[in-house]
C-alpha atoms as a PDB file:
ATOM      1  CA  UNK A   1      11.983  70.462  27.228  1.00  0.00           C
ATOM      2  CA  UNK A   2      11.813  67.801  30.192  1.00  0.00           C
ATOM      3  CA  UNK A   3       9.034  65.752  27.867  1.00  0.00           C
ATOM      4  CA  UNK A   4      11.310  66.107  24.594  1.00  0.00           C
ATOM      5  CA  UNK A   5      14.718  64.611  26.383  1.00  0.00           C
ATOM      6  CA  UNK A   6      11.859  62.137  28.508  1.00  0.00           C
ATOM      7  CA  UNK A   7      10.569  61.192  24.591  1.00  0.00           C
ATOM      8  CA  UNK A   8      14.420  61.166  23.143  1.00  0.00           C
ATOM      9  CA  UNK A   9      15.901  58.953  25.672  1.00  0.00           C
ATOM     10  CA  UNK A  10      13.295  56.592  25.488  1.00  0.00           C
ATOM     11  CA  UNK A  11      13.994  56.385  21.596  1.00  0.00           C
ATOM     12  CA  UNK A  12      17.263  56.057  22.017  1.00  0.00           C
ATOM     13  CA  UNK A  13      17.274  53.139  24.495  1.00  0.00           C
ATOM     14  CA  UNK A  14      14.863  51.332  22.009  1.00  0.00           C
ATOM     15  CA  UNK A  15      17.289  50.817  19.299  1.00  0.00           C
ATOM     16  CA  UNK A  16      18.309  47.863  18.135  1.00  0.00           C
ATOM     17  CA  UNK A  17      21.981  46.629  16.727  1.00  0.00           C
ATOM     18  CA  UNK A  18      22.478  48.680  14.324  1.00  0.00           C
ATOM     19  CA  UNK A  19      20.143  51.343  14.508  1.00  0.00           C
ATOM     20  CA  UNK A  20      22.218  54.905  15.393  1.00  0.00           C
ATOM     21  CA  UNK A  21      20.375  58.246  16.718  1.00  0.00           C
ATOM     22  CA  UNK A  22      22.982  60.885  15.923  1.00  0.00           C
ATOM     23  CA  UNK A  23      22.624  64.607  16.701  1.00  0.00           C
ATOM     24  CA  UNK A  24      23.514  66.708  14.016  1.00  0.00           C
ATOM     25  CA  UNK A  25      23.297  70.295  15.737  1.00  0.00           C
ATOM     26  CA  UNK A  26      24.630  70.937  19.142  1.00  0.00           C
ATOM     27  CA  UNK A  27      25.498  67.143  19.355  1.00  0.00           C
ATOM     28  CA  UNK A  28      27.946  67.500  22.641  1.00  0.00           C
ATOM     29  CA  UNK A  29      25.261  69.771  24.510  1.00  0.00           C
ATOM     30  CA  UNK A  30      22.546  67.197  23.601  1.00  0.00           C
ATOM     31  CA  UNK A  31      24.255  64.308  24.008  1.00  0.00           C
ATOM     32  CA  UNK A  32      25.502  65.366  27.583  1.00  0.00           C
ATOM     33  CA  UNK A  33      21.652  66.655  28.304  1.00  0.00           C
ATOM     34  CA  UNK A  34      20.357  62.943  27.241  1.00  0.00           C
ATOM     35  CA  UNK A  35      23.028  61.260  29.968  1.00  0.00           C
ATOM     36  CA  UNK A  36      21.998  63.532  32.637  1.00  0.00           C
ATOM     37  CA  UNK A  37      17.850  63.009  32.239  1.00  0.00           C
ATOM     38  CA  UNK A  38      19.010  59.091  31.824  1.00  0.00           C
ATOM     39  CA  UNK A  39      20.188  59.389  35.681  1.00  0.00           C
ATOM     40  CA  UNK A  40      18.083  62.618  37.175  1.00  0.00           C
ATOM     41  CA  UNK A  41      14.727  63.671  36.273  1.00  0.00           C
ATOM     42  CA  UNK A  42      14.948  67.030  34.917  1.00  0.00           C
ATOM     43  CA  UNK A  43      13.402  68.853  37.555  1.00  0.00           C
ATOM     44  CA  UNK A  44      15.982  67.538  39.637  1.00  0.00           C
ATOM     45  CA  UNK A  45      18.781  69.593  37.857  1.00  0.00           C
ATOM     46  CA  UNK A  46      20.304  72.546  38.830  1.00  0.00           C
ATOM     47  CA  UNK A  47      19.147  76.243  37.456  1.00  0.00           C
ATOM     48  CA  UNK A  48      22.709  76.445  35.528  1.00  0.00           C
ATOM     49  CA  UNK A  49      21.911  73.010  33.491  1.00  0.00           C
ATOM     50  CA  UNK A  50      17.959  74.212  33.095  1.00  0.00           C
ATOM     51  CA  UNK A  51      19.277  77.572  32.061  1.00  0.00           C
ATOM     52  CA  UNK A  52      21.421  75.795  29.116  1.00  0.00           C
ATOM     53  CA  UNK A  53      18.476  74.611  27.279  1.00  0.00           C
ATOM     54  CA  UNK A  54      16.616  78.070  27.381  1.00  0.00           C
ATOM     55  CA  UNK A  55      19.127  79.328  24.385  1.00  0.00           C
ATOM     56  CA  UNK A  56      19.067  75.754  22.805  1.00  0.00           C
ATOM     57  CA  UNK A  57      18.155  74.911  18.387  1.00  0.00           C
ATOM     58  CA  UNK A  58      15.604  72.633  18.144  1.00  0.00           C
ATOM     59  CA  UNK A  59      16.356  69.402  18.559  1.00  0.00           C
ATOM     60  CA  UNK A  60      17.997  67.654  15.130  1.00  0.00           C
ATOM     61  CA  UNK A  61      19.001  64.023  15.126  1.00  0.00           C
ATOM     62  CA  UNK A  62      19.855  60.883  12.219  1.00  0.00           C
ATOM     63  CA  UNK A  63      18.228  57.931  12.490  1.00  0.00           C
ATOM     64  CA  UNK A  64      20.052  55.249  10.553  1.00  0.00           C
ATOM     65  CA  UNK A  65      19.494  51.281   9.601  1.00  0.00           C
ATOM     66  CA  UNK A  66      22.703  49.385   9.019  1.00  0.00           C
ATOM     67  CA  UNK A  67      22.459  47.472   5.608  1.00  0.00           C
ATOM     68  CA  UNK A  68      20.425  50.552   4.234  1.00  0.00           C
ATOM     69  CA  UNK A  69      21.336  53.764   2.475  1.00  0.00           C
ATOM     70  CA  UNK A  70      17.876  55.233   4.027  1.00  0.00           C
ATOM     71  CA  UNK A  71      18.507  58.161   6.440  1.00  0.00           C
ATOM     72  CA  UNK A  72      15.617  59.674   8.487  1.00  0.00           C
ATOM     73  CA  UNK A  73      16.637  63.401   9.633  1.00  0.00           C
ATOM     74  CA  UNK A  74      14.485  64.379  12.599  1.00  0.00           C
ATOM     75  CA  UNK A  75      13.947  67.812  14.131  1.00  0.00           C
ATOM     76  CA  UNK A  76      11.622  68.554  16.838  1.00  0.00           C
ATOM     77  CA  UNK A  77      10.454  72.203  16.969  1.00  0.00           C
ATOM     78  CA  UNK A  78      10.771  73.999  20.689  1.00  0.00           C
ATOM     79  CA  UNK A  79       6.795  74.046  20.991  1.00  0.00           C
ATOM     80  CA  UNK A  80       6.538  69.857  20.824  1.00  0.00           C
ATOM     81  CA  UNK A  81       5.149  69.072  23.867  1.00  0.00           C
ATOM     82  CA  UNK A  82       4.574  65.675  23.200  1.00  0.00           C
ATOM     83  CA  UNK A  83       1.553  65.671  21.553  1.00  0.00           C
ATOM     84  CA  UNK A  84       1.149  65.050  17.532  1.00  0.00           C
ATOM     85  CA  UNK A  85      -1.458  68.149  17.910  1.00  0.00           C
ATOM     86  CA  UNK A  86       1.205  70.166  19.100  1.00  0.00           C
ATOM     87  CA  UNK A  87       3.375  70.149  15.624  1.00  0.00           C
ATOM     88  CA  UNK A  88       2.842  68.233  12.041  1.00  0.00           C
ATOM     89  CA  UNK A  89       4.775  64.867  12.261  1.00  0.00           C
ATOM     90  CA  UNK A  90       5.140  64.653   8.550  1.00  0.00           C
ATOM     91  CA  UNK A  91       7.675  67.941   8.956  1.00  0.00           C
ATOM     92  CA  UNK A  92       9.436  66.313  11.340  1.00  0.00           C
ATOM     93  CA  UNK A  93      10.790  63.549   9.389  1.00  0.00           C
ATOM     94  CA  UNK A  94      12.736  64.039   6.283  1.00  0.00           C
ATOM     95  CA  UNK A  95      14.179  61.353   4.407  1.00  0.00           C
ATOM     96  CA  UNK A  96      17.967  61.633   3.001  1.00  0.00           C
ATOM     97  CA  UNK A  97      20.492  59.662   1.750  1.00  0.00           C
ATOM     98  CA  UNK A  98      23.492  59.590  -0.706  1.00  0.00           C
ATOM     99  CA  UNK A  99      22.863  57.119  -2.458  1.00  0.00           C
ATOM    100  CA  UNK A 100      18.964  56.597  -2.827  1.00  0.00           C
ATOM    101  CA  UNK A 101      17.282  57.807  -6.151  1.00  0.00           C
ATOM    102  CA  UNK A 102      14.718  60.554  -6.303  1.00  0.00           C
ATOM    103  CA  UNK A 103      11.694  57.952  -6.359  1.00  0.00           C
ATOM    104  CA  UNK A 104      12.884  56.218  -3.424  1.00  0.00           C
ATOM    105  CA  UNK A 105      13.172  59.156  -1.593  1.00  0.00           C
ATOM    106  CA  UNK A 106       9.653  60.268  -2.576  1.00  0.00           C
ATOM    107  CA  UNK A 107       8.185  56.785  -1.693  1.00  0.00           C
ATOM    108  CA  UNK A 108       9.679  57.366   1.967  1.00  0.00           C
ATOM    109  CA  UNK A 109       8.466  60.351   2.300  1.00  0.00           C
ATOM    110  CA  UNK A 110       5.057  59.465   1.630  1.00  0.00           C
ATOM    111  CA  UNK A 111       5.407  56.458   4.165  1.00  0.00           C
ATOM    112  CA  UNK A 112       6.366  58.967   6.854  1.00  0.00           C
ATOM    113  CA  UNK A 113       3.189  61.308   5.708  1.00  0.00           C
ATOM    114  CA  UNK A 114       0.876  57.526   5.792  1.00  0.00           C
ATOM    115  CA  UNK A 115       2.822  56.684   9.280  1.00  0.00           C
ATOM    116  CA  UNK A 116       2.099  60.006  11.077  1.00  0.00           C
ATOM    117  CA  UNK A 117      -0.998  60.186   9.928  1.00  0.00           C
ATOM    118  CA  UNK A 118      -2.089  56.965  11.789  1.00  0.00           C
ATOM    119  CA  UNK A 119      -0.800  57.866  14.964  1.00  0.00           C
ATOM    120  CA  UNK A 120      -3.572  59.244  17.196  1.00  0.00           C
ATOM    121  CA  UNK A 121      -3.593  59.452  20.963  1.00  0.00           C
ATOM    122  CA  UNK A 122       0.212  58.753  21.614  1.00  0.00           C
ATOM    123  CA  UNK A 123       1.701  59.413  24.335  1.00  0.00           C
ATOM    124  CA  UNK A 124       5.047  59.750  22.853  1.00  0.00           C
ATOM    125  CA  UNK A 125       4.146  60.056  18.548  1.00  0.00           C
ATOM    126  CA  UNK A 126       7.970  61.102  17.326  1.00  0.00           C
ATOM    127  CA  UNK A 127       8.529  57.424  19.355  1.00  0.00           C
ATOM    128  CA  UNK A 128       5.997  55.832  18.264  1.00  0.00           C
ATOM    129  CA  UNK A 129       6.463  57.036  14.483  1.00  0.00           C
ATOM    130  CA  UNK A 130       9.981  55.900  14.313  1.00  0.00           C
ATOM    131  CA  UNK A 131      10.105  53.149  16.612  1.00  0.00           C
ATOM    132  CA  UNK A 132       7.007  51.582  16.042  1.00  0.00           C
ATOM    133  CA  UNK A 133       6.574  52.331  12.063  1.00  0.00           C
ATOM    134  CA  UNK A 134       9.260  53.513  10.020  1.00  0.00           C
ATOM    135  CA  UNK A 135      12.313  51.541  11.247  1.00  0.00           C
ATOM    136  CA  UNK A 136      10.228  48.583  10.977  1.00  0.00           C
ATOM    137  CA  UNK A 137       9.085  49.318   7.161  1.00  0.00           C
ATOM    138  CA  UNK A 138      12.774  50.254   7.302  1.00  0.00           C
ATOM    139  CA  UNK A 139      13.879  46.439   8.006  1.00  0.00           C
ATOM    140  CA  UNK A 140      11.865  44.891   6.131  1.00  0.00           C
ATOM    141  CA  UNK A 141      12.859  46.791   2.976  1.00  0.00           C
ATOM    142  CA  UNK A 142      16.331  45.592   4.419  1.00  0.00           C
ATOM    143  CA  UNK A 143      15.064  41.840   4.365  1.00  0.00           C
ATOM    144  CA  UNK A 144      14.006  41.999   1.181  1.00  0.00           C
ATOM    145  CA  UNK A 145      16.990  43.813  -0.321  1.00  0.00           C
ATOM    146  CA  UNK A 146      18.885  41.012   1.139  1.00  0.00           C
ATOM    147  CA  UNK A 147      16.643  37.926  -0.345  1.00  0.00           C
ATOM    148  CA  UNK A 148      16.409  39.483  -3.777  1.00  0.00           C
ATOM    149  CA  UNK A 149      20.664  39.791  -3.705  1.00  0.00           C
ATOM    150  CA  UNK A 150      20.468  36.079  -2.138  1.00  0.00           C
ATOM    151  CA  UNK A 151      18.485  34.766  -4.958  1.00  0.00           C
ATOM    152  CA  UNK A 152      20.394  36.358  -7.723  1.00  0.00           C
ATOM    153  CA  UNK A 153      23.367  35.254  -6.304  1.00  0.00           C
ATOM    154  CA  UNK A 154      21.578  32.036  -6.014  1.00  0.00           C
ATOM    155  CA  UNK A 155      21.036  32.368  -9.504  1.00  0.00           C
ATOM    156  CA  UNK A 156      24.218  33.409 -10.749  1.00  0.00           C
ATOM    157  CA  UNK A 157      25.883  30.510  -8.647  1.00  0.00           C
ATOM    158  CA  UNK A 158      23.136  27.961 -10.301  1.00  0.00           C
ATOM    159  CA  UNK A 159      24.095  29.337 -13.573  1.00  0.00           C
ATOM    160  CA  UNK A 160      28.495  28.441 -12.659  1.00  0.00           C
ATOM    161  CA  UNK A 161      27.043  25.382 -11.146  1.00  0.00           C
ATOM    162  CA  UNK A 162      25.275  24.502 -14.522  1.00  0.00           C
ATOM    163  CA  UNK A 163      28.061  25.222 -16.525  1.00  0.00           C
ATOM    164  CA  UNK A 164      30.583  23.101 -14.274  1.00  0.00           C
ATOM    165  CA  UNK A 165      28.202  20.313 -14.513  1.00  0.00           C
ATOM    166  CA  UNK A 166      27.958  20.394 -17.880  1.00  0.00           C
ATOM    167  CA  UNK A 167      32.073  20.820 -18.424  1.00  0.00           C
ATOM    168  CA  UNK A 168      32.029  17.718 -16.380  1.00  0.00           C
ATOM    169  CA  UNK A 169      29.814  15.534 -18.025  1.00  0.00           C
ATOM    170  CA  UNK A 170      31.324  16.670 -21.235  1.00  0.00           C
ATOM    171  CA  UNK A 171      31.726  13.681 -23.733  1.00  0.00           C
ATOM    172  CA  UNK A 172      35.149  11.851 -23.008  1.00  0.00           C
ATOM    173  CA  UNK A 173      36.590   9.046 -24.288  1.00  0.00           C
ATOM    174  CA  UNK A 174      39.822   7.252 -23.672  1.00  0.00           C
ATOM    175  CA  UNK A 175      42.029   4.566 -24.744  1.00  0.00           C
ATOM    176  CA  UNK A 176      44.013   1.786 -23.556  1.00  0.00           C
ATOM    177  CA  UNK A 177      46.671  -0.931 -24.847  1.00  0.00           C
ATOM    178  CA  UNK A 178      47.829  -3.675 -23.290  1.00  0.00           C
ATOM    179  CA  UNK A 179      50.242  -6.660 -24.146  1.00  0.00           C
ATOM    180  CA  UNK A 180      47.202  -9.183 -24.035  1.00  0.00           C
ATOM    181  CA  UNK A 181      43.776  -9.066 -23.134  1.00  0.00           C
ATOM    182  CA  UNK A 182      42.755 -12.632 -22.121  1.00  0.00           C
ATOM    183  CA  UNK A 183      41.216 -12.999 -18.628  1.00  0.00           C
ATOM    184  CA  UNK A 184      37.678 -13.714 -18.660  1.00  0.00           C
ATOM    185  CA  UNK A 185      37.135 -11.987 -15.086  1.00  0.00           C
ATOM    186  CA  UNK A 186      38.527  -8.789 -16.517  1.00  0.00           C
ATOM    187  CA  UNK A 187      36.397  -8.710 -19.405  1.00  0.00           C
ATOM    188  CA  UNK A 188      33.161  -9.819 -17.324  1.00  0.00           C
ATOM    189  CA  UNK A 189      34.126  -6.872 -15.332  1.00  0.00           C
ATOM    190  CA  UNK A 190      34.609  -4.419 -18.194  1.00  0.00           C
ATOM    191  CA  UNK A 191      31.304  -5.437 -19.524  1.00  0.00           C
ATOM    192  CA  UNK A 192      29.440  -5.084 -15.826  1.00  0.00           C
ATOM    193  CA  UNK A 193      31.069  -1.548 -15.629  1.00  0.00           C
ATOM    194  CA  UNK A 194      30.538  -0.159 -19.159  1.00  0.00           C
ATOM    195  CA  UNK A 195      26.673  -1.198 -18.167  1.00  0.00           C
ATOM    196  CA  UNK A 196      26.861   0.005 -14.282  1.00  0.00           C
ATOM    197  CA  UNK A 197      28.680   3.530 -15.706  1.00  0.00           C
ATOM    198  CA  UNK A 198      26.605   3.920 -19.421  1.00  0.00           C
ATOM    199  CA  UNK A 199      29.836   3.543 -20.749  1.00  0.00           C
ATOM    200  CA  UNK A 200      30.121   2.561 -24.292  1.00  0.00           C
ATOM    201  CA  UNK A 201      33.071   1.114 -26.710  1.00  0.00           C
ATOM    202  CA  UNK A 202      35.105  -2.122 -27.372  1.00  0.00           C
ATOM    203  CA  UNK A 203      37.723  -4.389 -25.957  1.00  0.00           C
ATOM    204  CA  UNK A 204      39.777  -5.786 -28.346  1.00  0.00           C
ATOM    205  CA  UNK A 205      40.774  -9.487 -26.954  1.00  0.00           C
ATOM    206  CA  UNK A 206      43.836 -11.431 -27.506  1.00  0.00           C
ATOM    207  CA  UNK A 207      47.037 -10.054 -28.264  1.00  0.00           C
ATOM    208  CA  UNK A 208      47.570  -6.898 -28.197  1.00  0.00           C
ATOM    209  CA  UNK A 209      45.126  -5.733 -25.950  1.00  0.00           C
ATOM    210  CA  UNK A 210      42.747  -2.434 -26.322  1.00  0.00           C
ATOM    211  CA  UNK A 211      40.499  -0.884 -24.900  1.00  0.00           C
ATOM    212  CA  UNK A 212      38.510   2.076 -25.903  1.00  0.00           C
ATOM    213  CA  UNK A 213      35.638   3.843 -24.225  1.00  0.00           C
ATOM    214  CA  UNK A 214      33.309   7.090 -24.122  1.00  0.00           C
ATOM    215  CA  UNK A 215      30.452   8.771 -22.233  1.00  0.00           C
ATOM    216  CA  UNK A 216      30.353  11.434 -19.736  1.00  0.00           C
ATOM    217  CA  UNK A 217      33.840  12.714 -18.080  1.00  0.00           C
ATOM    218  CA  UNK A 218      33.238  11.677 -14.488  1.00  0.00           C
ATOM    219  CA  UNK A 219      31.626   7.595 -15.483  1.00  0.00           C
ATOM    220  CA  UNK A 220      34.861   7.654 -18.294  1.00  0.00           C
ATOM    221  CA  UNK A 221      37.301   8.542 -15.590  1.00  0.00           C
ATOM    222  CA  UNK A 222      35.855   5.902 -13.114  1.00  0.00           C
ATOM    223  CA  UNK A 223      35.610   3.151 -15.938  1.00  0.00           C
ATOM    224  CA  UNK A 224      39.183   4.302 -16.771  1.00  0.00           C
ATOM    225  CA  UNK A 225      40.150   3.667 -12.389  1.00  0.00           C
ATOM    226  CA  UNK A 226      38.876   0.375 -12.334  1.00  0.00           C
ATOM    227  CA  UNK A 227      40.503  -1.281 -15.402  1.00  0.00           C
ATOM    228  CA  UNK A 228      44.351   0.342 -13.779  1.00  0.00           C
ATOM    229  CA  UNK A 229      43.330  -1.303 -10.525  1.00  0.00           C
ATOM    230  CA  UNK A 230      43.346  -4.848 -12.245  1.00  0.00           C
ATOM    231  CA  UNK A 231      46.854  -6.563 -12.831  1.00  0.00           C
ATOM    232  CA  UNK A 232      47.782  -6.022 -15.994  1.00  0.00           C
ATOM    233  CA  UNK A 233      51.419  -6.273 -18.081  1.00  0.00           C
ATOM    234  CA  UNK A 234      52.575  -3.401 -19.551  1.00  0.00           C
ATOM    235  CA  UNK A 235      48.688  -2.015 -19.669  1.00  0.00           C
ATOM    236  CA  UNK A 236      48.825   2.065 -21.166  1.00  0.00           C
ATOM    237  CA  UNK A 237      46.932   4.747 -20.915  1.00  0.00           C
ATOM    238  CA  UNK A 238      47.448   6.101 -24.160  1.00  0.00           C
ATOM    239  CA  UNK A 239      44.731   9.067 -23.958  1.00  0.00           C
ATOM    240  CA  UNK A 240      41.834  10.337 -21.872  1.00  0.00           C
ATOM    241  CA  UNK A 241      40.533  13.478 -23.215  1.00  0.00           C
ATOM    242  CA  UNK A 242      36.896  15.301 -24.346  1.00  0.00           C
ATOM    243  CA  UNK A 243      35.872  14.392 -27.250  1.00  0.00           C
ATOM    244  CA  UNK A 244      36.257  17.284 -30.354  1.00  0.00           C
ATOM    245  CA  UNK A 245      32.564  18.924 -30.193  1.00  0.00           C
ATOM    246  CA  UNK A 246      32.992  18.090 -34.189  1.00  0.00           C
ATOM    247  CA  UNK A 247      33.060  14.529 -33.037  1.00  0.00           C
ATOM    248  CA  UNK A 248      30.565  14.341 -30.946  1.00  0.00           C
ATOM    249  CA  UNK A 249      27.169  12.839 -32.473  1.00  0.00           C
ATOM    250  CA  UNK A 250      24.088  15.426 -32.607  1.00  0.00           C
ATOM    251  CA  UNK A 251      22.157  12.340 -32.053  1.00  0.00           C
ATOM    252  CA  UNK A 252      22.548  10.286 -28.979  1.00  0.00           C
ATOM    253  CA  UNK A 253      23.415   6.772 -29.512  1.00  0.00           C
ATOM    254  CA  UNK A 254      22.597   3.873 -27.483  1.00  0.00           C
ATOM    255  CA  UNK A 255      25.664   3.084 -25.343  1.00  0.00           C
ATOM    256  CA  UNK A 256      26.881  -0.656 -25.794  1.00  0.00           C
ATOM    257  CA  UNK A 257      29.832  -2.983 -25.327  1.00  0.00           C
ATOM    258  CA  UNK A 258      31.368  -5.298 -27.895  1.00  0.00           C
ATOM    259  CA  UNK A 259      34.488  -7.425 -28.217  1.00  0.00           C
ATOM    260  CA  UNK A 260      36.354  -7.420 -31.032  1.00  0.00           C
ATOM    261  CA  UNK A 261      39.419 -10.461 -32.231  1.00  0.00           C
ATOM    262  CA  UNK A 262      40.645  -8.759 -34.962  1.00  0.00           C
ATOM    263  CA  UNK A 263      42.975  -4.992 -34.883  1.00  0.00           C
ATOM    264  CA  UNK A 264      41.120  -4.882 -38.399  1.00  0.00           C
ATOM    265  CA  UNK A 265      37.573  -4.876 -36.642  1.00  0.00           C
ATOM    266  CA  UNK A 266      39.073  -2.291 -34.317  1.00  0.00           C
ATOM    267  CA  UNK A 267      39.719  -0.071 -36.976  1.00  0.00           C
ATOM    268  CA  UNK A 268      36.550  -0.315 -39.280  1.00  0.00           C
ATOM    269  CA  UNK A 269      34.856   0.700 -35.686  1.00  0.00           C
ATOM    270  CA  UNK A 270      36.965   3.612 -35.053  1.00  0.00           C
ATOM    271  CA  UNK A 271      36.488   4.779 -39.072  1.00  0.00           C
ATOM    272  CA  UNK A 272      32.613   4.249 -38.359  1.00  0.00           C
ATOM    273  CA  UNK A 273      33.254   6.811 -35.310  1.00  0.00           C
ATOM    274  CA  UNK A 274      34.702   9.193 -37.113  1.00  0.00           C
ATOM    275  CA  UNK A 275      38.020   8.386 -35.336  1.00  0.00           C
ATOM    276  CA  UNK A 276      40.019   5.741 -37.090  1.00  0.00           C
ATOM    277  CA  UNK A 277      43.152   8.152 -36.672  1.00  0.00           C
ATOM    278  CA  UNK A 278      43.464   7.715 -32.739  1.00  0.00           C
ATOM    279  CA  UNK A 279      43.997   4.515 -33.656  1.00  0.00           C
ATOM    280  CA  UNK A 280      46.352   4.229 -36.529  1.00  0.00           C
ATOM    281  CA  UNK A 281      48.418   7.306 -35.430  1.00  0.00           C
ATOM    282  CA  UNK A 282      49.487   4.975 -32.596  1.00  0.00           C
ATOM    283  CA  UNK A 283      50.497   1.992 -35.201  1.00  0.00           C
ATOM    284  CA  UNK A 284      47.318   0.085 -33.935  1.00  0.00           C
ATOM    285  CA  UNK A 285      46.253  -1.101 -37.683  1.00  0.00           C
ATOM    286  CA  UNK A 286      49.030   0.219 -39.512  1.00  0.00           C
ATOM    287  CA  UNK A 287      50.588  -2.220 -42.366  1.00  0.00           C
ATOM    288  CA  UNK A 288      52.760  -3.412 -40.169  1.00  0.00           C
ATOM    289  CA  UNK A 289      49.886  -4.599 -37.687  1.00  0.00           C
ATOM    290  CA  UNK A 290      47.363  -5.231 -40.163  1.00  0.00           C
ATOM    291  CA  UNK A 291      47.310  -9.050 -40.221  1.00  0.00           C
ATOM    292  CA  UNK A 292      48.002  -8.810 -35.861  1.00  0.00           C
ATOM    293  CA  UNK A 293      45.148 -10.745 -34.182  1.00  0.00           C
END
């Protein structure tokens, strides 16, 4: 008895965080014999407490692994004296748990049979075999359960990322009026940023003023940004929206920048688009601005 509570404490000082030894028969009586041999020797005891082990089950313990349903239920027969000669190891250790499947269990069963059956010589073997081996093989299993769940979250979170990416460099477009469009800075600048952004569309120059662009959201949304920051009078936003995917061309175009005089050249571009009612729905073109310039 002195070498099993000798061989227990020592197994249950060498857990890590995490890691539980829990009595399941006679817990109290065990639990209170394990305090006592962690201060006295057991020869040092009195008759009384030696007498209390004489009617005493088998030892029968849990050994548990936080972040695994794995459960490793122990029992250590009166005649273990310490040595793996004295009792099979592999009928020590049985594996449980509620919510492992049949083949699981199997497969840790045979790892306890493989783990026991390397031990030879030990001083202390029910140490040594679950201690040294099985909670081991136990954390790694852990580790791994962990990077697998990582990398499919990984995955999943690649697969949101993708998908915001691609909402946000959906094709946009926008447009813009203004009561002239004159100022040779601003259109040097609109022409630098349509290039800078791989924006394309038109600026139509003179009076009225308009503006119309497309490409992906985020470069549309910064062209759009730059052109408000200018001084302008009485400059609109009219729209900035995705373009219908009906709309959008299956073939990708080369983006460019023109400059248009005419509201008539501004609406044989939009009609060539696909788009010449974004434009007339907003009297840009109409009859009464067909001859505007």
């Amino acid at each position: 008895m002195e070498r099993q509570l000798e061989e227990l404490n020592l197994l249950k000082h060498s857990l890590l965080n995490g890691e539980k030894l829990l009595f399941t028969d006679n817990a109290d009586t065990w639990n209170s014999l394990l305090e006592s041999h962690s201060d006295l020797s057991f020869s040092g005891n009195s008759p009384s407490q030696a007498s209390k082990t004489d009617d005493l089950s088998p030892a029968k313990f849990r050994i548990t692994a936080q972040g695994s349903p794995i459960q490793f239920e122990v029992t250590i027969p009166c005649e273990y004296n310490g040595s793996e000669l004295s009792v099979d190891l592999s009928q020590c250790v049985s594996v449980r748990g509620d919510q492992i499947s049949r083949t699981a269990q199997e497969r840790w069963q045979n790892i306890v049979v493989e783990c026991a059956a390397e031990l030879s010589g030990s001083e202390y073997p029910i140490y040594e075999l679950i201690s040294v081996h099985l909670l081991p093989r136990l954390h790694e299993e852990i580790s791994s359960d962990e990077s697998e769940a990582l990398a499919i979250r990984d995955s999943e979170n690649d697969v949101v990322t993708s998908g915001r990416s691609h909402e946000d460099s959906s094709s946009y477009h926008a447009l813009l009026t203004s009561h002239h469009l004159v100022s040779p800075t601003k259109r040097r600048n609109m022409q630098h940023w349509s290039s800078q952004l791989s924006i394309s569309g038109f600026a139509k120059v003179g009076y009225p003023g308009v503006i119309y662009c497309q490409g992906d959201r985020e470069q549309v949304e910064e062209f759009v940004a730059n052109i408000r920051a200018m001084q302008w009078l009485a400059l609109k936003l009219r729209f900035m929206e995705p373009i219908p995917e009906n709309e959008v061309p299956k073939k990708q175009e080369k983006r460019r920048w023109v400059e248009f005089e005419k509201v008539g050249e501004v609406v044989e571009e939009m009609r060539q688009l696909g788009r010449e009612a974004y434009i007339t729905e907003m009297g840009i073109g109409s009859t009464g601005n067909a001859a505007t310039k």
